[in-house]
C-alpha atoms as a PDB file:
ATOM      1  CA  UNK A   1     119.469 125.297 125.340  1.00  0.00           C
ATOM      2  CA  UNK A   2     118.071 124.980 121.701  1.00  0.00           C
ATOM      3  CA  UNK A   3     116.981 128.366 119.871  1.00  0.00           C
ATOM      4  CA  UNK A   4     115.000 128.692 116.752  1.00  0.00           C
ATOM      5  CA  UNK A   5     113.992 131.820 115.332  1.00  0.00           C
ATOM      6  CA  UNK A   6     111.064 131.801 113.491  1.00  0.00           C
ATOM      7  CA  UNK A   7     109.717 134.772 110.682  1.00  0.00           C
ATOM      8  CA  UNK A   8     106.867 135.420 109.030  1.00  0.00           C
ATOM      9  CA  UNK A   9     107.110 137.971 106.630  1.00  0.00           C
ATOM     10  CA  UNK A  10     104.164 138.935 105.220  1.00  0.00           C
ATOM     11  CA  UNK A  11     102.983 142.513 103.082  1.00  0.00           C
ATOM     12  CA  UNK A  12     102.037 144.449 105.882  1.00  0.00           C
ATOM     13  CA  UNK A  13     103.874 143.317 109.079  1.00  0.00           C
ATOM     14  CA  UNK A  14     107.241 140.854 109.878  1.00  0.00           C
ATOM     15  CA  UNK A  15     106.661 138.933 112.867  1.00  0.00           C
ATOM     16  CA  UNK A  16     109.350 137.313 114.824  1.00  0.00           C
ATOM     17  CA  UNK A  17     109.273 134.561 117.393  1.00  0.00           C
ATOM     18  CA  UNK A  18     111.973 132.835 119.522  1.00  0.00           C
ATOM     19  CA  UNK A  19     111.751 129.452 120.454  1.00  0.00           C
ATOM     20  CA  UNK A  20     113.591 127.961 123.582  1.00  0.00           C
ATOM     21  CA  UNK A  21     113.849 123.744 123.318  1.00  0.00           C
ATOM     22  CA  UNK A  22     110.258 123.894 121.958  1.00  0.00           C
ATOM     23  CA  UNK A  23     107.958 126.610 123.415  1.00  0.00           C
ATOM     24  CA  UNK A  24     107.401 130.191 121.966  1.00  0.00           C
ATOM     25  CA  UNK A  25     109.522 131.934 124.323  1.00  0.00           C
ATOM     26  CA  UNK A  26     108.937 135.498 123.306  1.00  0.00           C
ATOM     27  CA  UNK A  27     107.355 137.258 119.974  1.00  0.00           C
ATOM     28  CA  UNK A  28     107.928 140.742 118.244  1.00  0.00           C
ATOM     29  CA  UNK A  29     106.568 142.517 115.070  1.00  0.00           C
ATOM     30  CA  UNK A  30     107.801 145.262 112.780  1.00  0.00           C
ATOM     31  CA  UNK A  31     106.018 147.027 109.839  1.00  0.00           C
ATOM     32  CA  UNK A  32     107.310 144.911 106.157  1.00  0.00           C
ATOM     33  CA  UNK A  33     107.538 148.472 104.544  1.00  0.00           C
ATOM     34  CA  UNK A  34     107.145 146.388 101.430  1.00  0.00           C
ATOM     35  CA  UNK A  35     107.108 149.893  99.317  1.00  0.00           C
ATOM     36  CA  UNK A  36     110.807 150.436 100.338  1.00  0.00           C
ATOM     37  CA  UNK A  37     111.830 146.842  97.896  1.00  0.00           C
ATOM     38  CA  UNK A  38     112.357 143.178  99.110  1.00  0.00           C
ATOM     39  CA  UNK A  39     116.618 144.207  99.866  1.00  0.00           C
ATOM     40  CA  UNK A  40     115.886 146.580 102.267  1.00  0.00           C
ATOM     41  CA  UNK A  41     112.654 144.737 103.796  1.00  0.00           C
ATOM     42  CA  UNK A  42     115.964 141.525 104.250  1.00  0.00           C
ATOM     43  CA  UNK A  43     118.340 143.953 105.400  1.00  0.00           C
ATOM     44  CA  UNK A  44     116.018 145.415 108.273  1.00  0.00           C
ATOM     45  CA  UNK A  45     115.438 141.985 109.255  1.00  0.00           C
ATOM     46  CA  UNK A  46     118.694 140.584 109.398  1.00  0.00           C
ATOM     47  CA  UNK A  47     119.629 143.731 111.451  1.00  0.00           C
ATOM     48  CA  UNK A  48     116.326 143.098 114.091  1.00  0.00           C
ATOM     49  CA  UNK A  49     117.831 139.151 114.476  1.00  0.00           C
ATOM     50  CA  UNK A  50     121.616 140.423 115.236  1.00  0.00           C
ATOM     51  CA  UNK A  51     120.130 141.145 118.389  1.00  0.00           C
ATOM     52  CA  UNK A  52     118.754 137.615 119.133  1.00  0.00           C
ATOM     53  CA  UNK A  53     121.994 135.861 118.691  1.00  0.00           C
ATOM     54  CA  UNK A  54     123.467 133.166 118.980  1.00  0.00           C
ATOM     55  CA  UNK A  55     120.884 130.924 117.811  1.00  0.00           C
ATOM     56  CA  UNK A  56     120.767 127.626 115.785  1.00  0.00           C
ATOM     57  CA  UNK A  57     118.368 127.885 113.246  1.00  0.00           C
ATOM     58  CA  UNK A  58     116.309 130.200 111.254  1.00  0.00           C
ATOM     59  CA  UNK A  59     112.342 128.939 110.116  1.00  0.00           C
ATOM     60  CA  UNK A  60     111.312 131.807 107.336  1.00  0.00           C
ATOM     61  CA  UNK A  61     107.722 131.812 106.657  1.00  0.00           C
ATOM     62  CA  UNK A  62     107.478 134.550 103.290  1.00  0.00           C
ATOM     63  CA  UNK A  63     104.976 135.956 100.754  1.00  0.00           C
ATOM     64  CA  UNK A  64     105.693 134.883  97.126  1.00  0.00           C
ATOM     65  CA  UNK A  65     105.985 131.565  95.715  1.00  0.00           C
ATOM     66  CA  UNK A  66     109.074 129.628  97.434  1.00  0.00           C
ATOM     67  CA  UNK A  67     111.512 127.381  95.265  1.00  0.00           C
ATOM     68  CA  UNK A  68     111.723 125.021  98.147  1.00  0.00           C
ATOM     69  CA  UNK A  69     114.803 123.260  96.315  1.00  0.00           C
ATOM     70  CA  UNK A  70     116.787 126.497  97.089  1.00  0.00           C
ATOM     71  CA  UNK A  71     115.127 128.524  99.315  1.00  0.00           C
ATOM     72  CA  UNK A  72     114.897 130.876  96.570  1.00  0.00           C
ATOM     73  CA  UNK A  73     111.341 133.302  96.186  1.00  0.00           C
ATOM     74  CA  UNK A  74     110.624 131.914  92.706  1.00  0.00           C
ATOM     75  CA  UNK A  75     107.756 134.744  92.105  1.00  0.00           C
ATOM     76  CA  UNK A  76     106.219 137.806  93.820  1.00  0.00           C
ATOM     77  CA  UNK A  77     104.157 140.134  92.549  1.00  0.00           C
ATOM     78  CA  UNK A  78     104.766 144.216  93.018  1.00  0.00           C
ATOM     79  CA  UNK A  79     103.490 144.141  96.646  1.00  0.00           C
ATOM     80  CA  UNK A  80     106.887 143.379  97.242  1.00  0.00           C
ATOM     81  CA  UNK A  81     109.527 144.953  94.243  1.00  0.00           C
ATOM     82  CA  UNK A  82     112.272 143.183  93.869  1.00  0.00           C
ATOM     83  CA  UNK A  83     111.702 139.919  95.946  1.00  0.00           C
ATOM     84  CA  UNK A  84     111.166 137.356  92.730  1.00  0.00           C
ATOM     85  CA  UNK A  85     114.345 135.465  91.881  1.00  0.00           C
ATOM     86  CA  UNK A  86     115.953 136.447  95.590  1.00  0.00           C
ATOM     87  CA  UNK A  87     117.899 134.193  97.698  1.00  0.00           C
ATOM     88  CA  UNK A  88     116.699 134.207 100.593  1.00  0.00           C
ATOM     89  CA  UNK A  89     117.918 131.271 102.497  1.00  0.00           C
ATOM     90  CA  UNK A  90     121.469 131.583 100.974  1.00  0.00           C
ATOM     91  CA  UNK A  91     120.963 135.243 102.261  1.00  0.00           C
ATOM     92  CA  UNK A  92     120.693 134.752 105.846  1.00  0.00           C
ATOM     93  CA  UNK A  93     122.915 131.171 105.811  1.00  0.00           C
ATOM     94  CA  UNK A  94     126.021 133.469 104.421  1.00  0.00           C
ATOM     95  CA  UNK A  95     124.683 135.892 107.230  1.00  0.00           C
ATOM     96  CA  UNK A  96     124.080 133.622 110.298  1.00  0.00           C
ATOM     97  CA  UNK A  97     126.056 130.150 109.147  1.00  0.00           C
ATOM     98  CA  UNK A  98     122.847 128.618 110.680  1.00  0.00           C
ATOM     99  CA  UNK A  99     120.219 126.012 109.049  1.00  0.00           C
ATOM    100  CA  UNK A 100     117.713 127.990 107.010  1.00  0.00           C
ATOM    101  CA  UNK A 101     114.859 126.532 105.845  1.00  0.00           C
ATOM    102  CA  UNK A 102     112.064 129.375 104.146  1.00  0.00           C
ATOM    103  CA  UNK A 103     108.474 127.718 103.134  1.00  0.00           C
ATOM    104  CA  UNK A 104     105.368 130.325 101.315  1.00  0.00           C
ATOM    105  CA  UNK A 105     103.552 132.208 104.365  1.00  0.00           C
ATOM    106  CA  UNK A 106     100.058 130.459 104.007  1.00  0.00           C
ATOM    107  CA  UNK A 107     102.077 126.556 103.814  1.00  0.00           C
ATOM    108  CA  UNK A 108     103.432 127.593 107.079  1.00  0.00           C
ATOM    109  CA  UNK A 109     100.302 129.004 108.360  1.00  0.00           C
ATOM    110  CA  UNK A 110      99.043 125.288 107.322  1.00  0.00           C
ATOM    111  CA  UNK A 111     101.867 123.285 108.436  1.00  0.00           C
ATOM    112  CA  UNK A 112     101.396 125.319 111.547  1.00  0.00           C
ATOM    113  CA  UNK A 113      97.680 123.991 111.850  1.00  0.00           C
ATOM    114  CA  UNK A 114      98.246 120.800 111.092  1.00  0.00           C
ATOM    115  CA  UNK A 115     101.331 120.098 113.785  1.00  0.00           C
ATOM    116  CA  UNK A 116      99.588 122.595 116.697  1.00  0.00           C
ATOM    117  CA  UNK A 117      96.171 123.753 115.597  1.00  0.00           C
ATOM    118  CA  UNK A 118      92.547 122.971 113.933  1.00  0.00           C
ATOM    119  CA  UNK A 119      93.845 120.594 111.371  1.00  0.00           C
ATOM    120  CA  UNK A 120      95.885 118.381 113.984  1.00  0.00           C
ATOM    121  CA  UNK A 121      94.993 114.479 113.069  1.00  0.00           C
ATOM    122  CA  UNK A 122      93.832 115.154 109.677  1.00  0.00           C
ATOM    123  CA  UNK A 123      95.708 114.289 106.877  1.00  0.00           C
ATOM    124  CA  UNK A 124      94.523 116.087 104.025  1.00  0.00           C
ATOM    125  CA  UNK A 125      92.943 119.738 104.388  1.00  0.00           C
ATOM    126  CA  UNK A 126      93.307 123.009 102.911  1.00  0.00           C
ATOM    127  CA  UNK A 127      93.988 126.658 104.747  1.00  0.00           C
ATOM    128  CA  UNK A 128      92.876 129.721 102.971  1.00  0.00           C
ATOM    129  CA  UNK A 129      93.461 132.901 104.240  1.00  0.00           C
ATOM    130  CA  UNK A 130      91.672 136.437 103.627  1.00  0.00           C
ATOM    131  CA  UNK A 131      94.022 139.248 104.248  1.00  0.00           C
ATOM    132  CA  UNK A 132      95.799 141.686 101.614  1.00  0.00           C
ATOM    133  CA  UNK A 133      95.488 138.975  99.321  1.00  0.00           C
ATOM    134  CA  UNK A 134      94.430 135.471  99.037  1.00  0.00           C
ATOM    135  CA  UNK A 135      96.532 132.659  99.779  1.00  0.00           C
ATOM    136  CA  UNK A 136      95.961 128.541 100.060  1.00  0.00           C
ATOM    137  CA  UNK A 137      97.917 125.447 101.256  1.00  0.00           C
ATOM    138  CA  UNK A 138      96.645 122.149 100.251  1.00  0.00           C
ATOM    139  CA  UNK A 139      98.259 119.081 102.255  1.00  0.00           C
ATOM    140  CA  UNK A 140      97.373 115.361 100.866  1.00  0.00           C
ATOM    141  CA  UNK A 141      98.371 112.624 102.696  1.00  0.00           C
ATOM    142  CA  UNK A 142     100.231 114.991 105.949  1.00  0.00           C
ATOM    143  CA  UNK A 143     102.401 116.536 103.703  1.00  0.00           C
ATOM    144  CA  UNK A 144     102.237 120.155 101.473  1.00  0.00           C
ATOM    145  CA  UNK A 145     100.865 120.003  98.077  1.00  0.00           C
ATOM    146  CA  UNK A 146     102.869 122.214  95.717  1.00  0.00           C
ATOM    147  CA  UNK A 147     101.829 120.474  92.488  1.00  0.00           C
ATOM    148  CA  UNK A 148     104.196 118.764  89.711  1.00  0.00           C
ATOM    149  CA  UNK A 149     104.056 121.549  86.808  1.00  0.00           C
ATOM    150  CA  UNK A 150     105.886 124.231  86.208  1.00  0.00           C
ATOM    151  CA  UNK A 151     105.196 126.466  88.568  1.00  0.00           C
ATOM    152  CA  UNK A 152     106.306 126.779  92.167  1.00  0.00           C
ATOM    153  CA  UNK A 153     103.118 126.125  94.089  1.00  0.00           C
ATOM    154  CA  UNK A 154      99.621 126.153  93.483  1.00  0.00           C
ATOM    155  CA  UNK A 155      97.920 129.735  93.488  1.00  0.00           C
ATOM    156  CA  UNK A 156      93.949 129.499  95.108  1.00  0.00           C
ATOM    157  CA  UNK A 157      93.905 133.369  95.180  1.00  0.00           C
ATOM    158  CA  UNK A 158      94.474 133.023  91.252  1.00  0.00           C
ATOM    159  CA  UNK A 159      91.362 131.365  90.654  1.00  0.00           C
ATOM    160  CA  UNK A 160      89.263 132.697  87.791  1.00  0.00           C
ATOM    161  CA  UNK A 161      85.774 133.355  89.601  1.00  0.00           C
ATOM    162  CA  UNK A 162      84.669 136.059  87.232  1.00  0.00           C
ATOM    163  CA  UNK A 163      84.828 136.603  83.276  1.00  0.00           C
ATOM    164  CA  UNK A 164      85.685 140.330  82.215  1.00  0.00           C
ATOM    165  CA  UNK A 165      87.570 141.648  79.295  1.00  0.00           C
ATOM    166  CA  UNK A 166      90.834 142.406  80.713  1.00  0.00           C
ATOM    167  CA  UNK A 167      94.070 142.392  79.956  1.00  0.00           C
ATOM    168  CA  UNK A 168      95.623 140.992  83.579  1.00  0.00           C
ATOM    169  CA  UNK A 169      93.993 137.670  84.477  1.00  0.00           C
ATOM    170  CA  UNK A 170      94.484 138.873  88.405  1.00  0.00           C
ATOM    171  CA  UNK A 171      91.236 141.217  87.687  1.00  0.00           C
ATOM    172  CA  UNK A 172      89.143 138.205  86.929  1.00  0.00           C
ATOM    173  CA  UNK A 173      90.473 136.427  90.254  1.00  0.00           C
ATOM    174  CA  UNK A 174      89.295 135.160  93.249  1.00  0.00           C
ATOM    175  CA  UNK A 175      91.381 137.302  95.192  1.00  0.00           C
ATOM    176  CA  UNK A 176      90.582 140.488  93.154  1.00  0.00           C
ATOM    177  CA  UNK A 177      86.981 140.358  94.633  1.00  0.00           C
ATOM    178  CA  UNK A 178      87.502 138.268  97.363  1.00  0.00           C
ATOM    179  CA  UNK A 179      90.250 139.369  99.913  1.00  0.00           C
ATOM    180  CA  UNK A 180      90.287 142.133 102.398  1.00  0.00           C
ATOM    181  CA  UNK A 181      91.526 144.321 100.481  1.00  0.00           C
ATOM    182  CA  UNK A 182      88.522 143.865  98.429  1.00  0.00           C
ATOM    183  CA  UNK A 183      85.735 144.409 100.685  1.00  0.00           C
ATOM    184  CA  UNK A 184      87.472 147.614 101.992  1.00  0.00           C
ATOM    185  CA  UNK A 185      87.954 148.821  98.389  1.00  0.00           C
ATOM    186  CA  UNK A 186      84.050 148.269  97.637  1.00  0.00           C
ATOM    187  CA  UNK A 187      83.014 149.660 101.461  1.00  0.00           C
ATOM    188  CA  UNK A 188      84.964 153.014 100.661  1.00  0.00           C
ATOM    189  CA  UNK A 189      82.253 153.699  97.519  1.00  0.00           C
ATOM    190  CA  UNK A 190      80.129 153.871 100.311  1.00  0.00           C
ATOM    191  CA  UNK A 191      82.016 155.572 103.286  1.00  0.00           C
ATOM    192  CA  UNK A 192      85.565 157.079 101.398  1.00  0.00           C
ATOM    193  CA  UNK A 193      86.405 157.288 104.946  1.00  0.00           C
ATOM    194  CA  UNK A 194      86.833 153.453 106.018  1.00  0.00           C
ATOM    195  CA  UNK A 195      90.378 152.720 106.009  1.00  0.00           C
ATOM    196  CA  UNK A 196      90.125 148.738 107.270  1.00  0.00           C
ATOM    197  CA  UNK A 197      87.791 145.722 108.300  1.00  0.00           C
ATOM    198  CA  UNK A 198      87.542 147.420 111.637  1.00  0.00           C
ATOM    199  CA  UNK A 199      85.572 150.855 110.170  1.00  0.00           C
ATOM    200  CA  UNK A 200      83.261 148.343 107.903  1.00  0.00           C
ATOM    201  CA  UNK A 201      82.356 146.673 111.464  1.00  0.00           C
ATOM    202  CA  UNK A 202      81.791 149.952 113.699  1.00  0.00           C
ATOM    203  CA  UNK A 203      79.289 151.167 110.528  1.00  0.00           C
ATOM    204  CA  UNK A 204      77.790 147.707 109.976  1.00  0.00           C
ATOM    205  CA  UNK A 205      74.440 149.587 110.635  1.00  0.00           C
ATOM    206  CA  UNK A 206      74.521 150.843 107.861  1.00  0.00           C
ATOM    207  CA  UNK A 207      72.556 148.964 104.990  1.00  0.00           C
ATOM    208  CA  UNK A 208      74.536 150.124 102.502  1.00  0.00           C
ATOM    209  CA  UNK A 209      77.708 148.740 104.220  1.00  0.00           C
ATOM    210  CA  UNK A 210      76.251 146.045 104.920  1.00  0.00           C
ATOM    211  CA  UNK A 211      74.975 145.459 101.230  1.00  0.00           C
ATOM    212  CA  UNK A 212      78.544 145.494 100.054  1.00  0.00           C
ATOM    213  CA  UNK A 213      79.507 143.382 103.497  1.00  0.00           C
ATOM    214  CA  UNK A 214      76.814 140.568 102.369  1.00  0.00           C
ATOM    215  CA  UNK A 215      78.542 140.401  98.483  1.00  0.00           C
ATOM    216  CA  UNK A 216      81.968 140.083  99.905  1.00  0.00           C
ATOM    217  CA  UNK A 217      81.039 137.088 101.634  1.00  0.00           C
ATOM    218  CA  UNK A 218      78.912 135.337  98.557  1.00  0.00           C
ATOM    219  CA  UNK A 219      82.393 135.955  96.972  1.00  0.00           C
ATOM    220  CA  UNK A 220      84.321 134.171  99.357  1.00  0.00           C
ATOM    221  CA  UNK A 221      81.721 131.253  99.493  1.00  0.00           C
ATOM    222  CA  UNK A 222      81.599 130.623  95.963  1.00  0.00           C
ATOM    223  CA  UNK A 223      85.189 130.443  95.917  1.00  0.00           C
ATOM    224  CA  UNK A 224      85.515 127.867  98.737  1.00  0.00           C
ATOM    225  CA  UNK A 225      82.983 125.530  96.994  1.00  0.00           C
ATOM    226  CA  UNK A 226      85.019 125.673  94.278  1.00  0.00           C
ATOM    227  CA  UNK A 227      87.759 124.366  95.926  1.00  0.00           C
ATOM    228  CA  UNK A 228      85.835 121.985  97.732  1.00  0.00           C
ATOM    229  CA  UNK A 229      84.377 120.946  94.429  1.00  0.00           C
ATOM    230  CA  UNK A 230      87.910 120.463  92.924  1.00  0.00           C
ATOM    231  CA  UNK A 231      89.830 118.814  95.516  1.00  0.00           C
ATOM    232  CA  UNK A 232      87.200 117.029  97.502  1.00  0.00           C
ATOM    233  CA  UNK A 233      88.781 117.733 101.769  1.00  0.00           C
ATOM    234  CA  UNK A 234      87.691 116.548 104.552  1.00  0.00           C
ATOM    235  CA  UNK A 235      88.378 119.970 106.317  1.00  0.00           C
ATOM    236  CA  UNK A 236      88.493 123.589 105.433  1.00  0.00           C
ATOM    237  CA  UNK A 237      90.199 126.419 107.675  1.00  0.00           C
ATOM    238  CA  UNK A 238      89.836 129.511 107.099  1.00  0.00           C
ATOM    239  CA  UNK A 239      92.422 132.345 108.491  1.00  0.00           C
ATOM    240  CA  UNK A 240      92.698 135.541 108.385  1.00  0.00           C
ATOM    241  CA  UNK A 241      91.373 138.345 111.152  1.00  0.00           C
ATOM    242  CA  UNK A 242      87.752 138.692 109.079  1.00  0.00           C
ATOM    243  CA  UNK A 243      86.763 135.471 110.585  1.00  0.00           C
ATOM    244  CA  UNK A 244      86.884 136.602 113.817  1.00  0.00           C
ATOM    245  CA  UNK A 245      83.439 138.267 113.258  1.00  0.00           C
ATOM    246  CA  UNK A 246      81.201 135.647 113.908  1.00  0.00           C
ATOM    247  CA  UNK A 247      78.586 137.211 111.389  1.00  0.00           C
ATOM    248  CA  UNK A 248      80.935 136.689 108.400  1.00  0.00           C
ATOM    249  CA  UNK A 249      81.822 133.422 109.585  1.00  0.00           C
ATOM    250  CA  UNK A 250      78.161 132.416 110.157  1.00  0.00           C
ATOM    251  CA  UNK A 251      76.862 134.022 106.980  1.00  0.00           C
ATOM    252  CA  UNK A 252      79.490 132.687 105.314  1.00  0.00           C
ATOM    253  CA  UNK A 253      79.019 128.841 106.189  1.00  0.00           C
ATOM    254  CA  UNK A 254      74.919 129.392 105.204  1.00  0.00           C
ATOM    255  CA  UNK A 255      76.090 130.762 101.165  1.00  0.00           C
ATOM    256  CA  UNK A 256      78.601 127.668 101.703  1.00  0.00           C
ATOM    257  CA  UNK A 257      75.726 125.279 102.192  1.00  0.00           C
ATOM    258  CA  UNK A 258      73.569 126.941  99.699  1.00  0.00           C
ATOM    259  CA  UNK A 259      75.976 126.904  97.128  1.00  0.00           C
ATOM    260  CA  UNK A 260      77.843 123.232  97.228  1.00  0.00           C
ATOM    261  CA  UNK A 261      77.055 120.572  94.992  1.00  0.00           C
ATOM    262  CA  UNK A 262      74.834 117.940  95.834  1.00  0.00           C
ATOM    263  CA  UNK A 263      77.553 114.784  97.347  1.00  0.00           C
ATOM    264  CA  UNK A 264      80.079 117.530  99.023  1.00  0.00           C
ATOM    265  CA  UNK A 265      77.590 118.518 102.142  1.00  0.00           C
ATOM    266  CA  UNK A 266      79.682 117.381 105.163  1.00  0.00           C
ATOM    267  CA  UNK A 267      82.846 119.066 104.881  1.00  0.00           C
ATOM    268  CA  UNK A 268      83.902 120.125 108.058  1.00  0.00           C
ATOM    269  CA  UNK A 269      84.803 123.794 107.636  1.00  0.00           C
ATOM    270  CA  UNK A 270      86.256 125.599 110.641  1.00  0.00           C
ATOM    271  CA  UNK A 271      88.422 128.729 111.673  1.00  0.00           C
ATOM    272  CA  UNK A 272      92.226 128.219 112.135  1.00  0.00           C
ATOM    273  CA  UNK A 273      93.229 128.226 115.833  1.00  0.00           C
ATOM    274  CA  UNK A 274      96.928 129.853 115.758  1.00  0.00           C
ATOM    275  CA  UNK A 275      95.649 132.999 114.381  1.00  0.00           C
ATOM    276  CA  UNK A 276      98.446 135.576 113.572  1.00  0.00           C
ATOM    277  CA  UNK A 277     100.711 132.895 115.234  1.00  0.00           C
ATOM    278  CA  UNK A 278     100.415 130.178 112.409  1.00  0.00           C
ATOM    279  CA  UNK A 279     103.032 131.647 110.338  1.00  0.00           C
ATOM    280  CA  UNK A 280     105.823 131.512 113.265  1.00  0.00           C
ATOM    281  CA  UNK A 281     104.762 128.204 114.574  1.00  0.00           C
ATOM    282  CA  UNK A 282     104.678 126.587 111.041  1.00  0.00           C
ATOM    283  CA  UNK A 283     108.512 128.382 110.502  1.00  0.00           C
ATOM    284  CA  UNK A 284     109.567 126.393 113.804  1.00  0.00           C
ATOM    285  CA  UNK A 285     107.895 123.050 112.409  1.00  0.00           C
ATOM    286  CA  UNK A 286     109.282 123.746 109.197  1.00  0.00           C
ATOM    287  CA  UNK A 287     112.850 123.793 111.170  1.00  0.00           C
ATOM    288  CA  UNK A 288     112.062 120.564 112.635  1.00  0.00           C
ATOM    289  CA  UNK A 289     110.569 118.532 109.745  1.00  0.00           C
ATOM    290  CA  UNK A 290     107.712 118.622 111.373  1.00  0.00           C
END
């Protein structure tokens, strides 16, 4: 029997799954707790997998930019204190004496589309997802596109869609008006009481809501013709629990058309298939080279 644990720890929930020679045997989830600092967030986890051993490998999918030379989280921001410059996969091979191999959440969530979901067959895509933030994977030619600079991995939540005198770039971002996190920030001007995506949806009625709803999403679009403009894909997938509204989706895809270039119509844009499962399946093909 051949057993591969796969993680994806993200900012607001670790999720865990256990593969038996190839099929996702059995999943779990804890809260990150990200506010408690990146050594106790580890330490819980290492704890919750003592109780799946033995096993023979480890597939970490993780928030922050990965050194994938080392394994190493070569930045995070303050969602999670005390995770840049952390070990991880030396952590948990001194831990488990297992293979280790750790890869930046939304590259596994697109590794994990291209070997079992929407982008199977194509060879060069990208995979945005909406969430607490915004993150991208760009593959060229079936494999992950990191980029050749200095940095660690390229950063399409850190795109500069909006010009304001600031002093922190992130409040001129993409992701600053863009994510989740966003749209519930702007819906609770409205209705202090919305905590999530779910409250905007159950008060949709109201055209207020729906006002700030309707500018999220010419947000999002501008910033996915931007990319399409930029990098010129055959396919788009976008992740992230938003999409599973088929109104944002929809109204989303009719700013998209209104809003690309003349030359770029044609892009196939789609929603990811693996959902909240991309993460752990792209940890297990990570594993397997695949």
């Amino acid at each position: 029997m051949h057993k591969i644990i796969a993680i994806d720890l993200g900012g607001t929930q670790v999720k865990l799954g256990v593969f038996i020679d190839g099929k996702l045997d059995h999943t779990e989830q804890i809260d990150t707790l990200a506010q408690n600092g990146a050594k106790d967030v580890i330490q819980r986890i290492i704890t919750w997998l003592h109780t799946f051993t033995p096993f023979d490998a480890i597939g970490i999918s993780t928030c922050g930019q990965v050194n994938t030379e080392d394994g190493s989280i070569h930045y995070a921001n303050e969602n999670m204190p005390g995770y840049t410059g952390m070990h991880v996969k030396e952590i948990f091979e001194q831990e488990f004496h297992v293979k280790v191999c750790v890869e930046n959440d939304v590259y596994c969530a697109a590794r994990g589309e291209h070997t079992f979901g929407a982008a199977k067959g194509y060879h060069d895509f990208a995979c945005i997802t909406y969430g607490t933030g915004i993150g991208g994977g760009i593959y060229l030619n079936d494999q992950p596109y990191y980029g050749t600079g200095h940095n660690k991995g390229i950063m399409l939540g850190a795109m500069l869609t909006h010009v304001k005198p600031t002093t922190n770039a992130w409040d001129n971002s993409y992701e600053h008006y863009a994510s989740t996190t966003a749209l519930v920030k702007q819906a609770q001007h409205v209705l202090p009481s919305i905590q999530n995506g779910k409250d905007i949806f159950t008060n949709i009625d109201n055209p207020d809501i729906k006002q700030v709803l309707d500018a999220w999403i010419q947000e999002v679009a501008q910033g996915i013709c931007s990319i399409i403009h930029v990098y010129n894909l055959p396919l788009i997938l976008l992740g992230g629990g938003i999409f599973d509204q088929e109104y944002v989706y929809q109204k989303c895809m009719e700013e998209i058309q209104h809003t690309l270039i003349d030359g770029y119509q044609g892009v196939h844009i789609n929603k990811a298939q693996l959902g909240n499962l991309a993460g752990i399946y792209g940890a297990y093909a990570l594993v397997n080279n695949l």
